[in-house]
ModelCIF file with pLDDT and N, C-alpha, C, O atoms, coordinates in Angstrom:
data_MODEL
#
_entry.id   MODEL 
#
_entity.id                         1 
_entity.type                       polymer 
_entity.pdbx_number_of_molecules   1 
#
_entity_poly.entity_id                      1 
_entity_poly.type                           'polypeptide(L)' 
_entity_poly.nstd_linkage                   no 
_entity_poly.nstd_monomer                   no 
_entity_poly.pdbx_seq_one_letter_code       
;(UNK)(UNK)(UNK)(UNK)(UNK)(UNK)(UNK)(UNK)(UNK)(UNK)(UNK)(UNK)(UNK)(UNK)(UNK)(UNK)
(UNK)(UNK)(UNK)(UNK)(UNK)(UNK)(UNK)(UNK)(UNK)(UNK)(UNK)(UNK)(UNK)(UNK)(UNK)(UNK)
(UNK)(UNK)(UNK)(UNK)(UNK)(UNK)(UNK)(UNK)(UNK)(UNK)(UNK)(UNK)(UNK)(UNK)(UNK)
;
_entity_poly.pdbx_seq_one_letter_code_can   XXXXXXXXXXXXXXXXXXXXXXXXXXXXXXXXXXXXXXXXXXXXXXX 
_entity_poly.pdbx_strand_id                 A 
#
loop_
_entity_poly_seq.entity_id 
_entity_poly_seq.num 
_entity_poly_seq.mon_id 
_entity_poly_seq.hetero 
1 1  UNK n 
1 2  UNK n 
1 3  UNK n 
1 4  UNK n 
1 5  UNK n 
1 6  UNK n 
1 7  UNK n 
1 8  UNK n 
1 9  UNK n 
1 10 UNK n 
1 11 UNK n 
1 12 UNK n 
1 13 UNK n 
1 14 UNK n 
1 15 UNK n 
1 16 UNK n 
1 17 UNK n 
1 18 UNK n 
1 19 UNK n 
1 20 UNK n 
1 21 UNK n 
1 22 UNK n 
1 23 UNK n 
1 24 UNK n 
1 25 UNK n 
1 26 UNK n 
1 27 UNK n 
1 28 UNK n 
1 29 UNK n 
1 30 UNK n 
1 31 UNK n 
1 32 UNK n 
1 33 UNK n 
1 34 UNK n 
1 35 UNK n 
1 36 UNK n 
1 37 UNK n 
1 38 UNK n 
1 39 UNK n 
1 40 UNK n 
1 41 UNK n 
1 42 UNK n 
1 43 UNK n 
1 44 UNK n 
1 45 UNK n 
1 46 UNK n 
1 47 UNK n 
#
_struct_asym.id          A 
_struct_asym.entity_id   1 
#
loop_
_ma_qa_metric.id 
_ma_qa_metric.mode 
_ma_qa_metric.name 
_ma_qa_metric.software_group_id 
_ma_qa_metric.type 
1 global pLDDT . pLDDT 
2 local  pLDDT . pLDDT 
#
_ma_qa_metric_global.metric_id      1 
_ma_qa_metric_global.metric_value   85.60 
_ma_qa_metric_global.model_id       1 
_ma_qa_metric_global.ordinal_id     1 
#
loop_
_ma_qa_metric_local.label_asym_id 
_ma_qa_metric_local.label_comp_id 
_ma_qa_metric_local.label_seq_id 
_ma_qa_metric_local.metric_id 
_ma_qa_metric_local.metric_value 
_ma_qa_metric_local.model_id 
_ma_qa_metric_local.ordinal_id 
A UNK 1  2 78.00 1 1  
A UNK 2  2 80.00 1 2  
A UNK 3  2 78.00 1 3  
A UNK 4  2 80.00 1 4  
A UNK 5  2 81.00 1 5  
A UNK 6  2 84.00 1 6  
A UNK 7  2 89.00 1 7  
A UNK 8  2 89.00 1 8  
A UNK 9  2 91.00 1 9  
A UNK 10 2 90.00 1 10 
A UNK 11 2 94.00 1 11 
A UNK 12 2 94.00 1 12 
A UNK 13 2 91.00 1 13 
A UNK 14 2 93.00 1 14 
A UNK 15 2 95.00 1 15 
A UNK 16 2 93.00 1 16 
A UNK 17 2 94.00 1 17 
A UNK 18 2 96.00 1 18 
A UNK 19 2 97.00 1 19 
A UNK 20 2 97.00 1 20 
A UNK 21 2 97.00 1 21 
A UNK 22 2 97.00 1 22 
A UNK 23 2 97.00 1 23 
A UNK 24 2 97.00 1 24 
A UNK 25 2 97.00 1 25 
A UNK 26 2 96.00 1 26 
A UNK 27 2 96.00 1 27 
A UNK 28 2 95.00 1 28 
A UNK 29 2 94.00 1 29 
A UNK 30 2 92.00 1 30 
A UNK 31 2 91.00 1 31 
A UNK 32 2 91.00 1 32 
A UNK 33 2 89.00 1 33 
A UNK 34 2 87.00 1 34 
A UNK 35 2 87.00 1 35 
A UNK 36 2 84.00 1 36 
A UNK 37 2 79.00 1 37 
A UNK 38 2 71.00 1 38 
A UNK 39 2 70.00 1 39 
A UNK 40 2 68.00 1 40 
A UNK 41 2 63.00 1 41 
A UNK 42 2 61.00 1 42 
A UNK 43 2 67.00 1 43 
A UNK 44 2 68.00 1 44 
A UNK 45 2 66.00 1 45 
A UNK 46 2 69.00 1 46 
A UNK 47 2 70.00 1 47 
#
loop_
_atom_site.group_PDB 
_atom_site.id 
_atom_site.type_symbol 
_atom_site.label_atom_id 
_atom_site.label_alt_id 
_atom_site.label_comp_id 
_atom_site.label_asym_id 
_atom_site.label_entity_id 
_atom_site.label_seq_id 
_atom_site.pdbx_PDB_ins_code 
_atom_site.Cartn_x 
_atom_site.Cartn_y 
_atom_site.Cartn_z 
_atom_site.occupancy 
_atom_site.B_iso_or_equiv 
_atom_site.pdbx_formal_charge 
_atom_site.auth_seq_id 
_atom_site.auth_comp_id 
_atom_site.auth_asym_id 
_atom_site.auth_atom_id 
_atom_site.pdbx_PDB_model_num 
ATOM 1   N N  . UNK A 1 1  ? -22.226 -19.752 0.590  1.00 78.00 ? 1  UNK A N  1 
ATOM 2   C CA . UNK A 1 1  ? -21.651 -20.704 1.559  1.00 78.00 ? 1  UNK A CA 1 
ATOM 3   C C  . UNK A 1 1  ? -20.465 -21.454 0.952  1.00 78.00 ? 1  UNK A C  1 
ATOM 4   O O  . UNK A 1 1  ? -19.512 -21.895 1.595  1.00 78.00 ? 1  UNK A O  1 
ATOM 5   N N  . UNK A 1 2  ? -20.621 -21.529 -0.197 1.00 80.00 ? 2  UNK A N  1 
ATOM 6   C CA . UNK A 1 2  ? -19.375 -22.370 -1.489 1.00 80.00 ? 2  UNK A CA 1 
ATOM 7   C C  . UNK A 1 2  ? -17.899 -21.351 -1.090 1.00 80.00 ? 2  UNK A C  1 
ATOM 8   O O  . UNK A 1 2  ? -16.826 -21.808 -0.695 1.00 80.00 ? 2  UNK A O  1 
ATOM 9   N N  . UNK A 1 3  ? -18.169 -20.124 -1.286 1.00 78.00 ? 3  UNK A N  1 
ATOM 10  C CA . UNK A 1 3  ? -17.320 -18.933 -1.225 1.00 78.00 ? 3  UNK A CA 1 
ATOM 11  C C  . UNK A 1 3  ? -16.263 -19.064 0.571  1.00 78.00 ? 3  UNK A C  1 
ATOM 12  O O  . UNK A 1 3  ? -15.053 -18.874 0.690  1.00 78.00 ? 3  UNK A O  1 
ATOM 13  N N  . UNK A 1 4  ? -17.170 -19.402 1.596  1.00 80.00 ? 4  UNK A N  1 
ATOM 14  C CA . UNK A 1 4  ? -15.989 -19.429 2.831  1.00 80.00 ? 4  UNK A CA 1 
ATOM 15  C C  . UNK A 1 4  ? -15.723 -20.557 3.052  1.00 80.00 ? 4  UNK A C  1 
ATOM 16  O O  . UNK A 1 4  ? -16.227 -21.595 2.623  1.00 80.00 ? 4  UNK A O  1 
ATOM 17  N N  . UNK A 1 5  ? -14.889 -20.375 3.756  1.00 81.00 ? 5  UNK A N  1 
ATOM 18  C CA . UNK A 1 5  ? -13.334 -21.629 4.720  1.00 81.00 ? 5  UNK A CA 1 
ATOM 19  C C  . UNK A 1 5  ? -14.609 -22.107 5.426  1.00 81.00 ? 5  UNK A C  1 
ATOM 20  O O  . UNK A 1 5  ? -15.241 -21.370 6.183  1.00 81.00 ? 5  UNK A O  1 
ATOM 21  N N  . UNK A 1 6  ? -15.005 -23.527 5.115  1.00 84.00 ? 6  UNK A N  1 
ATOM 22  C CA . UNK A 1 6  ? -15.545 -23.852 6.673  1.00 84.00 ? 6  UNK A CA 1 
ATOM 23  C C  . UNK A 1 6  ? -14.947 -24.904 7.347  1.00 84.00 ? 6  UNK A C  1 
ATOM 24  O O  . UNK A 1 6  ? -15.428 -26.019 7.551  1.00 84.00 ? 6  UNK A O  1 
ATOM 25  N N  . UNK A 1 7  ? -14.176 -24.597 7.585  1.00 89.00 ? 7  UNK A N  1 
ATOM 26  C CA . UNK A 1 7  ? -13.103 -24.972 8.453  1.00 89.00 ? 7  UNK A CA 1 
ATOM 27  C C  . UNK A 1 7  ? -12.563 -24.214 9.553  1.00 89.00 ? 7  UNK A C  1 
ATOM 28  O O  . UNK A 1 7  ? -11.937 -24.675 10.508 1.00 89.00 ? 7  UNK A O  1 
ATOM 29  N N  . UNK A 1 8  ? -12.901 -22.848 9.304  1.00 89.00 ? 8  UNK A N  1 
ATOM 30  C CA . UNK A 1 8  ? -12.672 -21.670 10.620 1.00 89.00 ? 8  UNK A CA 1 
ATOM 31  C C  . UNK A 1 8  ? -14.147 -21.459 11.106 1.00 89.00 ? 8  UNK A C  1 
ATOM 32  O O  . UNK A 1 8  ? -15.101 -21.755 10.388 1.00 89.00 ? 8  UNK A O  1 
ATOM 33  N N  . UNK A 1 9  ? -14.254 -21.047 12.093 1.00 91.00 ? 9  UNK A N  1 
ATOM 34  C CA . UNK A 1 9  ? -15.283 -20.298 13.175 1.00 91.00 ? 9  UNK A CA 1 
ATOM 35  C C  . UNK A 1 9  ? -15.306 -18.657 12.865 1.00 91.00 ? 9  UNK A C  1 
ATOM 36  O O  . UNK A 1 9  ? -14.330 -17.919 12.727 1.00 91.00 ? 9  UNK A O  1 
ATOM 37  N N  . UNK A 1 10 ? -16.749 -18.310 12.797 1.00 90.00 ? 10 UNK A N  1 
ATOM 38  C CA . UNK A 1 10 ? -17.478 -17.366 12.519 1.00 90.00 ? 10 UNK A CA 1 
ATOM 39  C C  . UNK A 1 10 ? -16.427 -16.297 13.206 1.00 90.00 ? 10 UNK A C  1 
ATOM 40  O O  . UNK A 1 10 ? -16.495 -15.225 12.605 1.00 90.00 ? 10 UNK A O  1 
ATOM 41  N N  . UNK A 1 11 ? -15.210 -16.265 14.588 1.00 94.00 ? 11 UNK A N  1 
ATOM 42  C CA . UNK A 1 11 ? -14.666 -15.889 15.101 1.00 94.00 ? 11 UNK A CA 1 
ATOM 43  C C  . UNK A 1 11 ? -13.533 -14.955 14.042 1.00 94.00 ? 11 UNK A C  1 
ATOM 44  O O  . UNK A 1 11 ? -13.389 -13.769 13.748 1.00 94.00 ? 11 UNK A O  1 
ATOM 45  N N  . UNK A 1 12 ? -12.766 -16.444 13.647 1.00 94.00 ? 12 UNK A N  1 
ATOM 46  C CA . UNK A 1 12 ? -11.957 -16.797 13.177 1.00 94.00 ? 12 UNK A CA 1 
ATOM 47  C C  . UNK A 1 12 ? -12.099 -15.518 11.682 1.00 94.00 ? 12 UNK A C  1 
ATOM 48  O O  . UNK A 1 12 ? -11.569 -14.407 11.656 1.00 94.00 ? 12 UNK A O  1 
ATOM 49  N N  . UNK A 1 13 ? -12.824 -16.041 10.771 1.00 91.00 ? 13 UNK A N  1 
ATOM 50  C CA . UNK A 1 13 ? -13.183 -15.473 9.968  1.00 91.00 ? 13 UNK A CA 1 
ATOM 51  C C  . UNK A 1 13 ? -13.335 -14.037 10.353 1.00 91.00 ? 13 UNK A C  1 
ATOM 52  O O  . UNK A 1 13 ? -12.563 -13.300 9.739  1.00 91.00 ? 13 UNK A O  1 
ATOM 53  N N  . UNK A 1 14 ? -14.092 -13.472 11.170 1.00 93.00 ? 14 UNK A N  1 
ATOM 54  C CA . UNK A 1 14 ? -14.113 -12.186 11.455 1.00 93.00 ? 14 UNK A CA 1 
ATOM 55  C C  . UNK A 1 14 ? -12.750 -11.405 11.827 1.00 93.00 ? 14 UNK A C  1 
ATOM 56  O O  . UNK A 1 14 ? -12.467 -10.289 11.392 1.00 93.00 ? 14 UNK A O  1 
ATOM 57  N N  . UNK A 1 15 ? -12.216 -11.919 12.413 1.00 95.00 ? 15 UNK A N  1 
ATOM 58  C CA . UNK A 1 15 ? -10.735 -11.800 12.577 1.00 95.00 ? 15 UNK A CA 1 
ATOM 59  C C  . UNK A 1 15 ? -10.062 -11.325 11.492 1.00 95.00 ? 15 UNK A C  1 
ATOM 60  O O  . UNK A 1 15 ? -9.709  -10.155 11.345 1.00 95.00 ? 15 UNK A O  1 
ATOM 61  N N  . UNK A 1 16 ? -9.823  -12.524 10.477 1.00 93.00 ? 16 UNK A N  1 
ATOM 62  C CA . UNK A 1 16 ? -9.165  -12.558 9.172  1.00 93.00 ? 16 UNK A CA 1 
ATOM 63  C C  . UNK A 1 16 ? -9.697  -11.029 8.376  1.00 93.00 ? 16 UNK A C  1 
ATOM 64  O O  . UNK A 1 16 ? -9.136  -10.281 7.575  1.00 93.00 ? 16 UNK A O  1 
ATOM 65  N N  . UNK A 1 17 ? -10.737 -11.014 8.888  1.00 94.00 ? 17 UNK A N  1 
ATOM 66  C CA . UNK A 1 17 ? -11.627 -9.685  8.025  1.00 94.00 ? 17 UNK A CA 1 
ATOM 67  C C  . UNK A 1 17 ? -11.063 -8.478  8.568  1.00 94.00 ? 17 UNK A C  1 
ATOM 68  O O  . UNK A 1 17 ? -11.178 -7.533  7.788  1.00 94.00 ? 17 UNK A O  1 
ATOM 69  N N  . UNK A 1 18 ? -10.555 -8.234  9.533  1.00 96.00 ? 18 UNK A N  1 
ATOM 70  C CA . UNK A 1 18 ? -10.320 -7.165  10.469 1.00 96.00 ? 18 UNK A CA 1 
ATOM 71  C C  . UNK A 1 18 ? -8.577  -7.048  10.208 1.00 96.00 ? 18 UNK A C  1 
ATOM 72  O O  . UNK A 1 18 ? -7.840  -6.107  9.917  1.00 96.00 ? 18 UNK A O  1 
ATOM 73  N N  . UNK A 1 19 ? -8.410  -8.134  10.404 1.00 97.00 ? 19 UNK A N  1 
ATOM 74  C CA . UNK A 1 19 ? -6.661  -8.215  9.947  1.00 97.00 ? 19 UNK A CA 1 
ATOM 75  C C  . UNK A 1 19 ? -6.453  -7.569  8.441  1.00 97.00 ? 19 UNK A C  1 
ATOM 76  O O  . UNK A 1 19 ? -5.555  -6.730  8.363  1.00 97.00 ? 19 UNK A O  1 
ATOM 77  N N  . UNK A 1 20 ? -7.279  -7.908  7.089  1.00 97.00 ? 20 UNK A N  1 
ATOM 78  C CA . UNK A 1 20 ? -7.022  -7.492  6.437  1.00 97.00 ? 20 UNK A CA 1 
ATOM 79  C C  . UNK A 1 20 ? -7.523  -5.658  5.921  1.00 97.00 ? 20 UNK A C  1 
ATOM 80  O O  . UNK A 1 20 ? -6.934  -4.919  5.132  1.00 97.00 ? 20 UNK A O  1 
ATOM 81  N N  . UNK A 1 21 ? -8.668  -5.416  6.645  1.00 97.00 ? 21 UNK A N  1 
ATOM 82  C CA . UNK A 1 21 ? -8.907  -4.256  6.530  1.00 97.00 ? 21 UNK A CA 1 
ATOM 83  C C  . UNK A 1 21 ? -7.721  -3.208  6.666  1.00 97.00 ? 21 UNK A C  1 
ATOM 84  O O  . UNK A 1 21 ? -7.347  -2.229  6.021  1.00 97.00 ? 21 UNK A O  1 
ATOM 85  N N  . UNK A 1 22 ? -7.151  -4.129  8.241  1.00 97.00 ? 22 UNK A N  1 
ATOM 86  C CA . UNK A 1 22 ? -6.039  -3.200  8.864  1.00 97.00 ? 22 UNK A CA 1 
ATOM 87  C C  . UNK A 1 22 ? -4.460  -2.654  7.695  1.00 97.00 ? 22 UNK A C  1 
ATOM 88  O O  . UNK A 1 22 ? -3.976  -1.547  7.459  1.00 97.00 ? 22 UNK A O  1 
ATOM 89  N N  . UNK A 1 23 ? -4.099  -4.047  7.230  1.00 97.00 ? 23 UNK A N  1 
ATOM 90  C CA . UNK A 1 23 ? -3.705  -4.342  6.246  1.00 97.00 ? 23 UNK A CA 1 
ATOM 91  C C  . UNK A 1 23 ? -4.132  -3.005  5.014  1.00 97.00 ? 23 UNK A C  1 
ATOM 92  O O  . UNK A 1 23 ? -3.138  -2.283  4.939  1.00 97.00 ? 23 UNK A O  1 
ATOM 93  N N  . UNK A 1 24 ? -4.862  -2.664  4.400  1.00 97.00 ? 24 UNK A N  1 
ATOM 94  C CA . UNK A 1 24 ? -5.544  -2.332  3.600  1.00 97.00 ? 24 UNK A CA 1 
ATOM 95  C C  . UNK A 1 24 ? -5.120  -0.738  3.614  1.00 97.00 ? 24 UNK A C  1 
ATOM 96  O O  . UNK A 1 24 ? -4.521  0.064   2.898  1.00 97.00 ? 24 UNK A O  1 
ATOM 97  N N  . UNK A 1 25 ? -5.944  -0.793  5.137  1.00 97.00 ? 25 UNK A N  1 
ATOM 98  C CA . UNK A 1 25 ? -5.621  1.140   5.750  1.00 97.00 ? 25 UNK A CA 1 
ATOM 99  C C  . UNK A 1 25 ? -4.290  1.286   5.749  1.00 97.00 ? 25 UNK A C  1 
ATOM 100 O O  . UNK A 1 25 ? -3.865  2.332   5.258  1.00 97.00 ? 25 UNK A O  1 
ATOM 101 N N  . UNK A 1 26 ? -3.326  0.313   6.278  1.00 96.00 ? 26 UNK A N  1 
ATOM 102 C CA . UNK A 1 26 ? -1.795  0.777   6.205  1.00 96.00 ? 26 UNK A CA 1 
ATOM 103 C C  . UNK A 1 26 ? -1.468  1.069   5.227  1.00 96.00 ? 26 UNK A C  1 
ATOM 104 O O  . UNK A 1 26 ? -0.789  2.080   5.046  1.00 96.00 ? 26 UNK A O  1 
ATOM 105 N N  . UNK A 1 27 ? -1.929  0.100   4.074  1.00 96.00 ? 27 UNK A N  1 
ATOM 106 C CA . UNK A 1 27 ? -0.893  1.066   2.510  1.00 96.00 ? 27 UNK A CA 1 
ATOM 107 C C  . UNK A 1 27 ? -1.846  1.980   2.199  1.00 96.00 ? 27 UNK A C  1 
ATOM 108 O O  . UNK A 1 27 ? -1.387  3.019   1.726  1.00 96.00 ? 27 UNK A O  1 
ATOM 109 N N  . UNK A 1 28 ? -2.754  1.940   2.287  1.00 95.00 ? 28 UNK A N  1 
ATOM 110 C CA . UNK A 1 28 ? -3.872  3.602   1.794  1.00 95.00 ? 28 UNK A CA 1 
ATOM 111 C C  . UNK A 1 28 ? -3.116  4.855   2.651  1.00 95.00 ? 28 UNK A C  1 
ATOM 112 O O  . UNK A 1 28 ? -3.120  5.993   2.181  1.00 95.00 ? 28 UNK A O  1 
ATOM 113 N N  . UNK A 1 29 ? -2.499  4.567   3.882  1.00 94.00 ? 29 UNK A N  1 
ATOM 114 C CA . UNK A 1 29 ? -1.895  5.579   4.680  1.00 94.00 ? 29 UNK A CA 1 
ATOM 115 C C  . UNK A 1 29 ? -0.265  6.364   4.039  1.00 94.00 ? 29 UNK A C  1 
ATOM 116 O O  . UNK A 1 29 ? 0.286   7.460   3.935  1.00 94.00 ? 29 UNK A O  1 
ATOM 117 N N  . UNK A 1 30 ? -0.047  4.853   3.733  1.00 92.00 ? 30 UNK A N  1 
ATOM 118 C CA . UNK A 1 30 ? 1.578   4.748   3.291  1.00 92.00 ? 30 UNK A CA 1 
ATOM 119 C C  . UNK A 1 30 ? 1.271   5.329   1.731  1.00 92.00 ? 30 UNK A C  1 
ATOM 120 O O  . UNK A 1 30 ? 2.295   5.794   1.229  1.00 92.00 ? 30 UNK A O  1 
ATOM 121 N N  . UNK A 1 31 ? 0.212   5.394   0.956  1.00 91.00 ? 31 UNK A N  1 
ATOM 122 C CA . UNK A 1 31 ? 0.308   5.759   -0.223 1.00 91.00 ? 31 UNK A CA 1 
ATOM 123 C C  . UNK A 1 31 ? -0.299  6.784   -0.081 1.00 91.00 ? 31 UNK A C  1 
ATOM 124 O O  . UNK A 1 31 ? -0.598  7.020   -1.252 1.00 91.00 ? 31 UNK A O  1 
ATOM 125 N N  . UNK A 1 32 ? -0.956  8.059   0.845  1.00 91.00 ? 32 UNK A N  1 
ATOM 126 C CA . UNK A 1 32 ? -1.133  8.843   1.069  1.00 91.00 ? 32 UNK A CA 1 
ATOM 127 C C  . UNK A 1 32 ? -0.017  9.673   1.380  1.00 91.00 ? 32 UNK A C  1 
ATOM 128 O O  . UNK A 1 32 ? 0.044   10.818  0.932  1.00 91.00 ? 32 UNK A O  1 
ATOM 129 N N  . UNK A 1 33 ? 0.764   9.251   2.022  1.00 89.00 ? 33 UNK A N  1 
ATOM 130 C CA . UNK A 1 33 ? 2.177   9.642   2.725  1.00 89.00 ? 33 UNK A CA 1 
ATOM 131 C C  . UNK A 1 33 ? 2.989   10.307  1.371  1.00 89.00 ? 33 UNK A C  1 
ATOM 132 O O  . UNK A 1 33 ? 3.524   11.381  1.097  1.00 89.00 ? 33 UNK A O  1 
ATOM 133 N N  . UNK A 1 34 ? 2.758   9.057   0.729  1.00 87.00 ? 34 UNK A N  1 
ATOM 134 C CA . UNK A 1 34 ? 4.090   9.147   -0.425 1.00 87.00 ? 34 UNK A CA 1 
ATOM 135 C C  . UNK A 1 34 ? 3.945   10.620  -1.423 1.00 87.00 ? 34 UNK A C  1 
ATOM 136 O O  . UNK A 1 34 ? 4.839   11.337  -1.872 1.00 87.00 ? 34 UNK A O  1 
ATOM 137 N N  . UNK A 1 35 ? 2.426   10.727  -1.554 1.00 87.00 ? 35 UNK A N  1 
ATOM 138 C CA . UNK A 1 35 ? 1.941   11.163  -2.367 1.00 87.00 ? 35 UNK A CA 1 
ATOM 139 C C  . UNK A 1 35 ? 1.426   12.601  -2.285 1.00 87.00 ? 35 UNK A C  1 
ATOM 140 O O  . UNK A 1 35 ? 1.333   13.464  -3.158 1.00 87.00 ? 35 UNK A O  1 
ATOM 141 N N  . UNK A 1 36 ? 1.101   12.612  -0.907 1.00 84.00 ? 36 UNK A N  1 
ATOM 142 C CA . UNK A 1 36 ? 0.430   14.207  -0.591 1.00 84.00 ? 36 UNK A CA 1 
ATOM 143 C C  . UNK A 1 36 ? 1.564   14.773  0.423  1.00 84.00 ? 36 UNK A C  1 
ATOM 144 O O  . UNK A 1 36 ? 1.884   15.960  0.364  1.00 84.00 ? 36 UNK A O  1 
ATOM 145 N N  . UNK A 1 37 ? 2.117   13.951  1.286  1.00 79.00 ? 37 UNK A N  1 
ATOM 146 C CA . UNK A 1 37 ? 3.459   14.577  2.113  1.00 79.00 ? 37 UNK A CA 1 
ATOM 147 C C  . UNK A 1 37 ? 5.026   14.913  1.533  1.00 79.00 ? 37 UNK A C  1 
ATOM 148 O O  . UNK A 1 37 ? 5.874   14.074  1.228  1.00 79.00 ? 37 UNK A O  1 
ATOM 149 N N  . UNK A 1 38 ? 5.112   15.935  1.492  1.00 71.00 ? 38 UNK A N  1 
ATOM 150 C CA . UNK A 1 38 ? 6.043   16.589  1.548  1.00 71.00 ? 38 UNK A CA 1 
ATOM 151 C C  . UNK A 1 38 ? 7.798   15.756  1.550  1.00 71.00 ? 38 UNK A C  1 
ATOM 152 O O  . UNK A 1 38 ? 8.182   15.692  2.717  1.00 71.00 ? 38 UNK A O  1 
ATOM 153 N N  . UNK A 1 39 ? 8.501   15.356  0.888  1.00 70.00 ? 39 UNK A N  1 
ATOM 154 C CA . UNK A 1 39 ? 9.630   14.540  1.534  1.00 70.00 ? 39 UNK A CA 1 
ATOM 155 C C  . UNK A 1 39 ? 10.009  14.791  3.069  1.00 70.00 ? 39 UNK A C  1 
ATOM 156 O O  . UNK A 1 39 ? 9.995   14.026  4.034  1.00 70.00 ? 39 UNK A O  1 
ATOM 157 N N  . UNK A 1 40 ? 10.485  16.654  2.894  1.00 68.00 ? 40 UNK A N  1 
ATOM 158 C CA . UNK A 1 40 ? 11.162  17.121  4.111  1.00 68.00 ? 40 UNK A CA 1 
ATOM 159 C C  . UNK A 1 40 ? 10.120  17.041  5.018  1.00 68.00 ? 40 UNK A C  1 
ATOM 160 O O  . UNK A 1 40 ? 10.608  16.742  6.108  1.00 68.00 ? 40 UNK A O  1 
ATOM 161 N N  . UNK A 1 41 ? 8.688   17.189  5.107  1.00 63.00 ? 41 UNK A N  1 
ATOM 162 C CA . UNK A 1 41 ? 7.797   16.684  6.329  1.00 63.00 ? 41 UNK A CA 1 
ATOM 163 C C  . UNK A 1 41 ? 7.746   15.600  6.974  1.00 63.00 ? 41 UNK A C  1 
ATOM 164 O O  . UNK A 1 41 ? 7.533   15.356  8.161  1.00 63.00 ? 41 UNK A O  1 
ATOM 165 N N  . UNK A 1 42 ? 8.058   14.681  5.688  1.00 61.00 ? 42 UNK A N  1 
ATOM 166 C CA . UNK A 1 42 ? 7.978   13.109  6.725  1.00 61.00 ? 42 UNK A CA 1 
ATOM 167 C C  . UNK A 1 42 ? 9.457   12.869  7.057  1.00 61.00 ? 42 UNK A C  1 
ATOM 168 O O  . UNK A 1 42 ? 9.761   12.001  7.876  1.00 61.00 ? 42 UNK A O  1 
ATOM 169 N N  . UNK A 1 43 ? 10.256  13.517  6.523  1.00 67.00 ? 43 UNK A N  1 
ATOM 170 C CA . UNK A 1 43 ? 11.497  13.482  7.461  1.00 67.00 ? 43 UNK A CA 1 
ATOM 171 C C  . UNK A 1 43 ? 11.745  13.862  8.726  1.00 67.00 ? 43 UNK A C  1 
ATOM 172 O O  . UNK A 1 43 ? 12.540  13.325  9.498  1.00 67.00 ? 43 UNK A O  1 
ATOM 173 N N  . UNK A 1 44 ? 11.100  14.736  8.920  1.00 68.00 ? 44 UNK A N  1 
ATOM 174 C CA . UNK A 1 44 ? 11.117  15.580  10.151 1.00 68.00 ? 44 UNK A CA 1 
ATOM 175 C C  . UNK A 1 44 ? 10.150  14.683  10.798 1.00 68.00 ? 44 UNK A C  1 
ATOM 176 O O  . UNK A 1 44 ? 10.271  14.921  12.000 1.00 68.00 ? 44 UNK A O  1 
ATOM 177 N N  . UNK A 1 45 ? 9.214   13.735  10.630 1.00 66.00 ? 45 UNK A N  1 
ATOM 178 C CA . UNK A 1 45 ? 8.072   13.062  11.521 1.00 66.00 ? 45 UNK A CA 1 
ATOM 179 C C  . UNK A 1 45 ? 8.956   11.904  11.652 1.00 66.00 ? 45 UNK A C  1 
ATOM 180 O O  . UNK A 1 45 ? 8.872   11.318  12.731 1.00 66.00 ? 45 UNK A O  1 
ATOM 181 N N  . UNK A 1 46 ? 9.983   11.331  10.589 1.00 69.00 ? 46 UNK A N  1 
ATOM 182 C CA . UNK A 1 46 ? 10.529  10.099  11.126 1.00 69.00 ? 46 UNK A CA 1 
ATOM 183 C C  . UNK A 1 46 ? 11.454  10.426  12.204 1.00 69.00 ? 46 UNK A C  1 
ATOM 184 O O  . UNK A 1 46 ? 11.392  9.592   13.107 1.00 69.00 ? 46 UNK A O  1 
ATOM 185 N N  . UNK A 1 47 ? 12.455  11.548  12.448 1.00 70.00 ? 47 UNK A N  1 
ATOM 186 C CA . UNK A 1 47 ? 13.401  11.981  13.076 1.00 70.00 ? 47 UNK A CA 1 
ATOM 187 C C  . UNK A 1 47 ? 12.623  12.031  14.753 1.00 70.00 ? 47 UNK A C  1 
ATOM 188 O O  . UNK A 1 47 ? 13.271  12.427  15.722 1.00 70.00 ? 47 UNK A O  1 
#
């Protein structure tokens, strides 16, 4: 209980949790990208 904000709502907090997951998956995606894709593939996906 020492460990959370209580100052936000059980809402609130869940939120923050979900925001950062999202957060999380984007660079796991973006460092997947970098790493297993091809340059000229993700060129052709940005185009």
């Amino acid at each position: 209980r020492d460990l959370i904000d209580a100052h936000k709502t059980d809402l609130e907090r869940l939120s923050s949790d979900w925001e950062q997951i999202g957060k999380d998956m984007d660079r796991a995606v973006e460092r997947y990208d970098q790493t297993f894709i091809k340059p000229s593939a993700r060129q052709r996906v940005a185009e």
